[in-house]
Protein backbone atom coordinates (compact mmCIF):
# COMPACT_ATOMS: atom_id res chain seq x y z
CA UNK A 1 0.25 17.22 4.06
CA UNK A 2 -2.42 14.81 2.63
CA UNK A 3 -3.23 14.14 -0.63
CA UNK A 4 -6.99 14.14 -1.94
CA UNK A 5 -7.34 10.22 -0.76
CA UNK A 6 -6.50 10.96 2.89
CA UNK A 7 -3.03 9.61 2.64
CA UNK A 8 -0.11 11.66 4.27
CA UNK A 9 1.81 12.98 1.28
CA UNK A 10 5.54 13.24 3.63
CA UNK A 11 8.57 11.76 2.34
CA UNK A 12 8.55 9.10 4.55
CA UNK A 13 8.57 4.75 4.45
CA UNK A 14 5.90 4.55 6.75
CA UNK A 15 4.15 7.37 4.46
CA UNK A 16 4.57 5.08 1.52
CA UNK A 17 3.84 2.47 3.27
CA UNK A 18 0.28 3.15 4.70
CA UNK A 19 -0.53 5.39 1.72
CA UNK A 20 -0.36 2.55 -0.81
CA UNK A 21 -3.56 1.09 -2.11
CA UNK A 22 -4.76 -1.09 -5.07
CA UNK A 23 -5.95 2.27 -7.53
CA UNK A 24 -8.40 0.98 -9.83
CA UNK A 25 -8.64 4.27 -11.71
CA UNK A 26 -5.75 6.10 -13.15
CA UNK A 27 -5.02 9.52 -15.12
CA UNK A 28 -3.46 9.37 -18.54
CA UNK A 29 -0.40 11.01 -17.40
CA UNK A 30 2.31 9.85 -19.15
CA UNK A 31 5.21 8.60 -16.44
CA UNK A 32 8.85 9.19 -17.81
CA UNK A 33 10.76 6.32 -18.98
CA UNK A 34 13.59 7.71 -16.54
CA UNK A 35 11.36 7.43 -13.79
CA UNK A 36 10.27 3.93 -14.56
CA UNK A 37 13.69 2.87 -14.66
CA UNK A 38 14.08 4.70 -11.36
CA UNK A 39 11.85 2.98 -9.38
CA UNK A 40 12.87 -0.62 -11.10
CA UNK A 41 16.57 -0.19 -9.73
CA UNK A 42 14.93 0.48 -6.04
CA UNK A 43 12.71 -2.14 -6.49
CA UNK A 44 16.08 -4.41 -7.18
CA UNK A 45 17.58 -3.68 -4.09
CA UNK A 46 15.47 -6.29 -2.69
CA UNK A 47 16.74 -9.08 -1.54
CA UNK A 48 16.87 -12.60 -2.94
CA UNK A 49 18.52 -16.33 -1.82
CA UNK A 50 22.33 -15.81 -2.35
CA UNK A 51 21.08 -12.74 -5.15
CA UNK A 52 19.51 -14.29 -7.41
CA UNK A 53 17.64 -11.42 -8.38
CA UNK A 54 14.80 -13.71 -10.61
CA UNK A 55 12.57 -11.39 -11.46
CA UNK A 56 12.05 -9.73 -15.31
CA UNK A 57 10.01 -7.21 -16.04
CA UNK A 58 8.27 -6.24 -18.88
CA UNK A 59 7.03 -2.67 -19.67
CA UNK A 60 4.25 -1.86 -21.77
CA UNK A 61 3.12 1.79 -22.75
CA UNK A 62 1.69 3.78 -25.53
CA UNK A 63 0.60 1.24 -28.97
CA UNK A 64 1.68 -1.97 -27.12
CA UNK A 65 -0.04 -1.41 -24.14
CA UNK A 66 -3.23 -0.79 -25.71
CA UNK A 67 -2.59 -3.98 -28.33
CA UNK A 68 -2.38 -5.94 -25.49
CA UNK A 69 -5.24 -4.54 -23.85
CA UNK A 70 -7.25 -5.17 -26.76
CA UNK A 71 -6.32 -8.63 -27.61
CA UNK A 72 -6.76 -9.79 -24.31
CA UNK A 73 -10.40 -7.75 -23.67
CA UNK A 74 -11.32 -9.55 -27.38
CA UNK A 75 -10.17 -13.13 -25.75
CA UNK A 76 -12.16 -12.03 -22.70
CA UNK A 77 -15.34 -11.97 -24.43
CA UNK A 78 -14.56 -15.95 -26.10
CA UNK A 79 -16.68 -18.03 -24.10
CA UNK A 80 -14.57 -20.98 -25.77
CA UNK A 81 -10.98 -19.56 -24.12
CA UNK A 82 -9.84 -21.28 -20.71
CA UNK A 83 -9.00 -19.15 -18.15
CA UNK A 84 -5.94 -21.24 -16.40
CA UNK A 85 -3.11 -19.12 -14.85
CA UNK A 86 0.23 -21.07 -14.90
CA UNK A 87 0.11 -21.66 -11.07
CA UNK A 88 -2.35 -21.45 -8.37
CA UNK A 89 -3.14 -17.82 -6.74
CA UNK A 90 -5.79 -18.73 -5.15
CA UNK A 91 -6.52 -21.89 -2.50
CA UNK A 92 -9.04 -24.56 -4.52
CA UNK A 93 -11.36 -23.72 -1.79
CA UNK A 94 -12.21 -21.13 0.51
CA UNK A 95 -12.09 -20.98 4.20
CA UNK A 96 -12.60 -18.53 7.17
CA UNK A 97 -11.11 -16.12 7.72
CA UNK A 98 -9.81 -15.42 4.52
CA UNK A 99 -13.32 -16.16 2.80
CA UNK A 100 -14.60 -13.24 4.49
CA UNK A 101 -12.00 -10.69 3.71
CA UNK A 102 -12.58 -11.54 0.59
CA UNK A 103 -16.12 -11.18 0.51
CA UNK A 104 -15.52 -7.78 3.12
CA UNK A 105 -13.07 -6.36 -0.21
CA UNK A 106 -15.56 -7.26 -3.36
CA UNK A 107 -18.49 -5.71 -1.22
CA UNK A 108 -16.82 -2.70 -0.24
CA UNK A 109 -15.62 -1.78 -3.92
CA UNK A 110 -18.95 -2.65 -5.63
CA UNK A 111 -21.11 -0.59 -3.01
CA UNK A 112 -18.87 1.99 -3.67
CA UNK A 113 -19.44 2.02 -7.47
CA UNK A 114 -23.23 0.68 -6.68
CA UNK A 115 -23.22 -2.59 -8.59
CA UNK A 116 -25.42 -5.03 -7.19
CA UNK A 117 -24.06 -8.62 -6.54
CA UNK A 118 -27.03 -9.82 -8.49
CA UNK A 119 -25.90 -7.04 -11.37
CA UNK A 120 -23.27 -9.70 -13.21
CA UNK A 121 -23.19 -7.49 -16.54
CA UNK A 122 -21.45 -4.99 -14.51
CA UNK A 123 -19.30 -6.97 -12.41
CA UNK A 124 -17.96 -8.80 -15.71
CA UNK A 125 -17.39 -4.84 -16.88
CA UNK A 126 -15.70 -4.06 -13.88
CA UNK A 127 -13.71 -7.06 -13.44
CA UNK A 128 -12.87 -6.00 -17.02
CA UNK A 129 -10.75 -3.25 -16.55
CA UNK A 130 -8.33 -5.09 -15.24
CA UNK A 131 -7.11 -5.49 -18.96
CA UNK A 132 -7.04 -1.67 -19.78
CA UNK A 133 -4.55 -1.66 -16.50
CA UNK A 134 -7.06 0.39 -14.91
CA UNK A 135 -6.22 3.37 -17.80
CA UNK A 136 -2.99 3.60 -16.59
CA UNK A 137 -0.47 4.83 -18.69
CA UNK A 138 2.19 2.15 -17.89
CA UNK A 139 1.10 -2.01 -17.52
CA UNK A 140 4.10 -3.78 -15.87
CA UNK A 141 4.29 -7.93 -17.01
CA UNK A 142 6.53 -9.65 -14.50
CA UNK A 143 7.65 -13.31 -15.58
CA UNK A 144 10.65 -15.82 -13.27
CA UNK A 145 12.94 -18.62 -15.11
CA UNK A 146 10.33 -21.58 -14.25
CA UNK A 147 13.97 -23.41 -12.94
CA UNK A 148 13.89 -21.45 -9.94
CA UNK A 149 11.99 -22.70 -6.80
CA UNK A 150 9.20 -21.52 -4.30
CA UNK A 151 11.63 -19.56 -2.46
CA UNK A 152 12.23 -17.27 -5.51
CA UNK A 153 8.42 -16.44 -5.77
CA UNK A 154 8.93 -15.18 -1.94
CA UNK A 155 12.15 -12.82 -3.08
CA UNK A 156 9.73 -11.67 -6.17
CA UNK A 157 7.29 -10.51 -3.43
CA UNK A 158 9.81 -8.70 -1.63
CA UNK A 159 10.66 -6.89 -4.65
CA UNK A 160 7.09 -5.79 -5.62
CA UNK A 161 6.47 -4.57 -2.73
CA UNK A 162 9.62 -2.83 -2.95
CA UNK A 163 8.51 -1.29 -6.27
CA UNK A 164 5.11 -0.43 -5.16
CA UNK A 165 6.04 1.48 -2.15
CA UNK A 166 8.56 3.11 -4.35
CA UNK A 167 6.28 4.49 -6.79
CA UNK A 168 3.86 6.12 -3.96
CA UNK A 169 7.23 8.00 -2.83
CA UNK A 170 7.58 9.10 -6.11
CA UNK A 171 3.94 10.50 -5.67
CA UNK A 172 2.42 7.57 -8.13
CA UNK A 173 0.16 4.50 -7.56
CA UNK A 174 -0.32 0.86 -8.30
CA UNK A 175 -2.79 -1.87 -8.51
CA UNK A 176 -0.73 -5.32 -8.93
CA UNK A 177 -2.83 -7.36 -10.72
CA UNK A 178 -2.60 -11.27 -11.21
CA UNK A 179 -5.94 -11.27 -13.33
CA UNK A 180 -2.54 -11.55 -16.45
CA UNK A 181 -1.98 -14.70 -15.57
CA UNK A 182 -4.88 -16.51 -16.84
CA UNK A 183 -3.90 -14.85 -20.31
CA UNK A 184 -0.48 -16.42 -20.83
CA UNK A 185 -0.82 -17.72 -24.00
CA UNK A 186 -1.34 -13.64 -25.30
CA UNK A 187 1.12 -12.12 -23.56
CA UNK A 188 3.66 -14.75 -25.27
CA UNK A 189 2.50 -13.89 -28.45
CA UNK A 190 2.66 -10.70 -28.31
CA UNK A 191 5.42 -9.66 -25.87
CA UNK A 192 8.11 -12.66 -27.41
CA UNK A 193 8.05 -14.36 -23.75
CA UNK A 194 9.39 -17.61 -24.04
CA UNK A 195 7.71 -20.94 -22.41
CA UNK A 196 10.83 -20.75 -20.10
CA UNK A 197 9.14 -17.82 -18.45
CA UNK A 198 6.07 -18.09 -16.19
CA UNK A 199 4.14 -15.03 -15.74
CA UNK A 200 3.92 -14.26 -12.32
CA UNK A 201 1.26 -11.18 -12.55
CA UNK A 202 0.41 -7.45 -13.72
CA UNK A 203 0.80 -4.40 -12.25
CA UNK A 204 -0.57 -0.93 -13.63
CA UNK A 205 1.49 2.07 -12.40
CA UNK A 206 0.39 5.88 -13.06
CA UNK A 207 -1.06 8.84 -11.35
CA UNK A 208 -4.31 8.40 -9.39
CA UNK A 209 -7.28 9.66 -9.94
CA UNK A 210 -8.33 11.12 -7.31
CA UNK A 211 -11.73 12.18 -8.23
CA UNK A 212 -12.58 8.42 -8.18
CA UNK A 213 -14.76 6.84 -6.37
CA UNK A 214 -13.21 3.26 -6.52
CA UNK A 215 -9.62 4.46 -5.56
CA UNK A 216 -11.34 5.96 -1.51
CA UNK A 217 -11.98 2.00 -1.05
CA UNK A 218 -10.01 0.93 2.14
CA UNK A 219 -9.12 -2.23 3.35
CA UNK A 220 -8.67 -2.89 6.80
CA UNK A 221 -5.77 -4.93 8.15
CA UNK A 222 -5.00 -6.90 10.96
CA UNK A 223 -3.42 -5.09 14.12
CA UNK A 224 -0.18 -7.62 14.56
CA UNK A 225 -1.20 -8.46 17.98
CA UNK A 226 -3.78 -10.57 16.28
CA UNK A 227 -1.19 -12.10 14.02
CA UNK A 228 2.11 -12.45 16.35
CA UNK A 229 3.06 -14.35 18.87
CA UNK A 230 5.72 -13.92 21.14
CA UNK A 231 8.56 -16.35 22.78
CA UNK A 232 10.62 -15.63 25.42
């Protein structure tokens, strides 16, 4: 069966696999507490150097979703605040290929909402929305001990993309988000995270809506022939 995005709806991991996408649009449909927990204890059976397990999660729904939404939306507008994420996510400076995929990825979602490149106003309003999580009901804040190493931040990928393909078997979506990190100093505030912790990024989870233009964007990948090479 396939769903209204063109993504094959069967109970399967390659299902979940190819059907998840960065949604940038989301229902209000409240998601279950159960069900949140649910998909955390998958996304824990992901491995980590001799189980270390570093990753923390913080949830964020109804009034303290949308506190933090506002506070950092309010911050967003101060042309005074520095936007500094705790760690690099991004190289200093671009190069081919990965230049162009980037490019290829910002052009295809703003033709698809028609913002022009030279139409800033509604970038900034776009970019934006990060900080409402995309409308979706649940925000997800994930911080790691800042003792643990480089190798850690590799097991915390493993288990996001755990959780992520989780939640599309479960029938919901994602967008993982690190546009949270340049707003550390709020999310301490108001979620009690310690300096201990570094944020690592955002992720909204919820039901897609499917009537949204943004959320048919598709981004190619490369075939692994491209990618692998092979010794024998």
């Amino acid at each position: 069966m396939i769903d209204a995005l063109g993504r094959d709806t069967a109970p399967t991991a390659a299902a979940a696999i190819r059907g998840r996408r960065s949604i940038r649009r989301f229902l209000d449909t409240p998601v279950e507490r159960d069900t949140i927990l649910k998909l955390l204890d998958l996304a824990a059976c992901a491995p980590s150097g001799v189980n270390t397990q570093p990753w923390q999660v913080h949830v964020l729904t109804g009034k303290k979703r949308a506190e933090v939404s506002a506070a950092i939306l309010a911050e967003n507008e101060n042309p005074t605040f520095e936007h500094k994420g705790e760690y690099d996510y991004y190289p200093a400076e671009w190069v081919e290929p990965y230049l162009g995929r980037r490019r290829a990825t910002g052009y295809g979602l703003y033709s698809l909402l028609q913002i022009d490149k030279k139409d800033t106003a509604r970038m900034r309003a776009q970019w934006a929305r990060n900080y409402t999580f995309f409308d979706a009901p649940v925000g997800l804040i994930f911080t790691i001990d800042r003792c643990m190493g480089i190798g850690s931040l590799i097991d915390y990928g493993g288990f996001l993309q755990t959780l992520m393909i989780a939640a599309r078997a479960e029938g919901l979506d994602t967008c993982i988000q690190a546009a949270f990190c340049e707003y550390h100093p709020i999310l301490r505030r108001l979620l009690d995270i310690p300096d201990s912790l570094m944020i690592v990024c955002g992720m909204a989870l919820g039901y897609a809506d499917t009537a949204a233009v943004e959320n048919t964007l598709q981004t190619p990948r490369i075939a692994a022939g491209e990618f692998a090479r092979f010794y024998e």
